[in-house]
Protein backbone atom coordinates (compact mmCIF):
# COMPACT_ATOMS: atom_id res chain seq x y z
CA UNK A 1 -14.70 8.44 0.81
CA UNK A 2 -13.27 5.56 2.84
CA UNK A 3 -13.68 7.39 6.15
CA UNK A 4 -10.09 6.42 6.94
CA UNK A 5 -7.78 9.18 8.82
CA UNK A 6 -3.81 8.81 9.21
CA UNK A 7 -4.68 7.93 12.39
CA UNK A 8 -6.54 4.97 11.59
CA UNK A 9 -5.34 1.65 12.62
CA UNK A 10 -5.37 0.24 9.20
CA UNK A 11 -3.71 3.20 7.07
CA UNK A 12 -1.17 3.22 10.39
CA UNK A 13 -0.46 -0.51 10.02
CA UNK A 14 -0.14 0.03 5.75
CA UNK A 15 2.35 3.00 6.26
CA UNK A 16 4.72 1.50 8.92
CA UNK A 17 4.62 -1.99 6.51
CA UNK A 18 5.36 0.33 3.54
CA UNK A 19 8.21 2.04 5.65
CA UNK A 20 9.83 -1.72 6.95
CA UNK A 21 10.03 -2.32 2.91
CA UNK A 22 12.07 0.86 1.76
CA UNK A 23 12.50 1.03 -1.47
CA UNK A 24 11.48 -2.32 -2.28
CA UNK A 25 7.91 -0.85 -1.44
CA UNK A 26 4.97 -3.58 -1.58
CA UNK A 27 1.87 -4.31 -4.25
CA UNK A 28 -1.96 -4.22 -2.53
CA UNK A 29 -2.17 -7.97 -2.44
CA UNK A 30 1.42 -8.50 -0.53
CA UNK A 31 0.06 -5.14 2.28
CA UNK A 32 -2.91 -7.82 1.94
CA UNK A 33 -1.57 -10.84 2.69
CA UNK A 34 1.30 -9.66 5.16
CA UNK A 35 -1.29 -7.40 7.54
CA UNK A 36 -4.52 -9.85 7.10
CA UNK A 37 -6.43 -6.92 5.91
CA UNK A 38 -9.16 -7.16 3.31
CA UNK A 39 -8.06 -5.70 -0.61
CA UNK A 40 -10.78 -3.06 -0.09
CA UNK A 41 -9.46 -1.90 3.55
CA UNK A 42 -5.20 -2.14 2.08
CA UNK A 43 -6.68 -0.32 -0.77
CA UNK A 44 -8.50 2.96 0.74
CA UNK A 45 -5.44 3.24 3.33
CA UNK A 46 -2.95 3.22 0.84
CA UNK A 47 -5.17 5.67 -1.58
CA UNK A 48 -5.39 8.03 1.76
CA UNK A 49 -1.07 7.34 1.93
CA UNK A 50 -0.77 8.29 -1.87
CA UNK A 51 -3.65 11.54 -2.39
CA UNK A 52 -1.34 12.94 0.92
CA UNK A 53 1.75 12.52 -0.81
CA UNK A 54 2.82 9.96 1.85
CA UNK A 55 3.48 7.28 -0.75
CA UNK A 56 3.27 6.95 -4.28
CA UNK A 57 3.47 4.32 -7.34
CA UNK A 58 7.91 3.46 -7.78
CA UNK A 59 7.14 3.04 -11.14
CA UNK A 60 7.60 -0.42 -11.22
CA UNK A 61 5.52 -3.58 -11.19
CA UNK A 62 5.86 -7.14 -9.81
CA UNK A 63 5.80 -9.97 -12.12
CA UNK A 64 3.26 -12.96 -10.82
CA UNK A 65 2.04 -16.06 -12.96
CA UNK A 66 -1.70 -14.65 -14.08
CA UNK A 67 -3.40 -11.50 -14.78
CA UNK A 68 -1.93 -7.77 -14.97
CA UNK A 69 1.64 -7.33 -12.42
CA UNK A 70 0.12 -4.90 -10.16
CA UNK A 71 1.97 -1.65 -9.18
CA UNK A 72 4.47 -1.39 -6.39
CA UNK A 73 3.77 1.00 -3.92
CA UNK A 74 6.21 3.43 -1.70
CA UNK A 75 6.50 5.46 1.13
CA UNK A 76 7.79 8.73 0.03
CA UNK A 77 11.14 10.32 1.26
């Protein structure tokens, strides 16, 4: 339990970045590096966003140099 609420300054900032992208959406480590939030704090407030139904995977992944492409994340509606 991350102790986060929708009301919580980070999970607020998350959601309204999410919105400003659409349907291009964002992966943790752009929320990360565009809000100066840890990975840990982008990641519980966009879990909170996505067990809500507030945002969810698009099903698509972003292609960087090393490692897995992370997911792409979404506000819903």
């Amino acid at each position: 339990m991350s102790g986060f609420t929708r009301q919580s300054p980070a999970v607020v900032r998350v959601e309204s970045y999410l919105r400003s992208m659409g349907e291009l959406g964002a992966t943790d480590a752009e929320l990360e590096d565009a809000l100066g939030l840890s990975r840990a704090t982008v990641c519980a407030a966009r879990k909170l966003l996505v067990d809500e139904g507030a945002a969810e995977w698009s099903g698509e992944k972003r292609e960087i140099p090393l490692g897995q492409p992370p997911k792409v994340w979404r506000l819903v509606g």
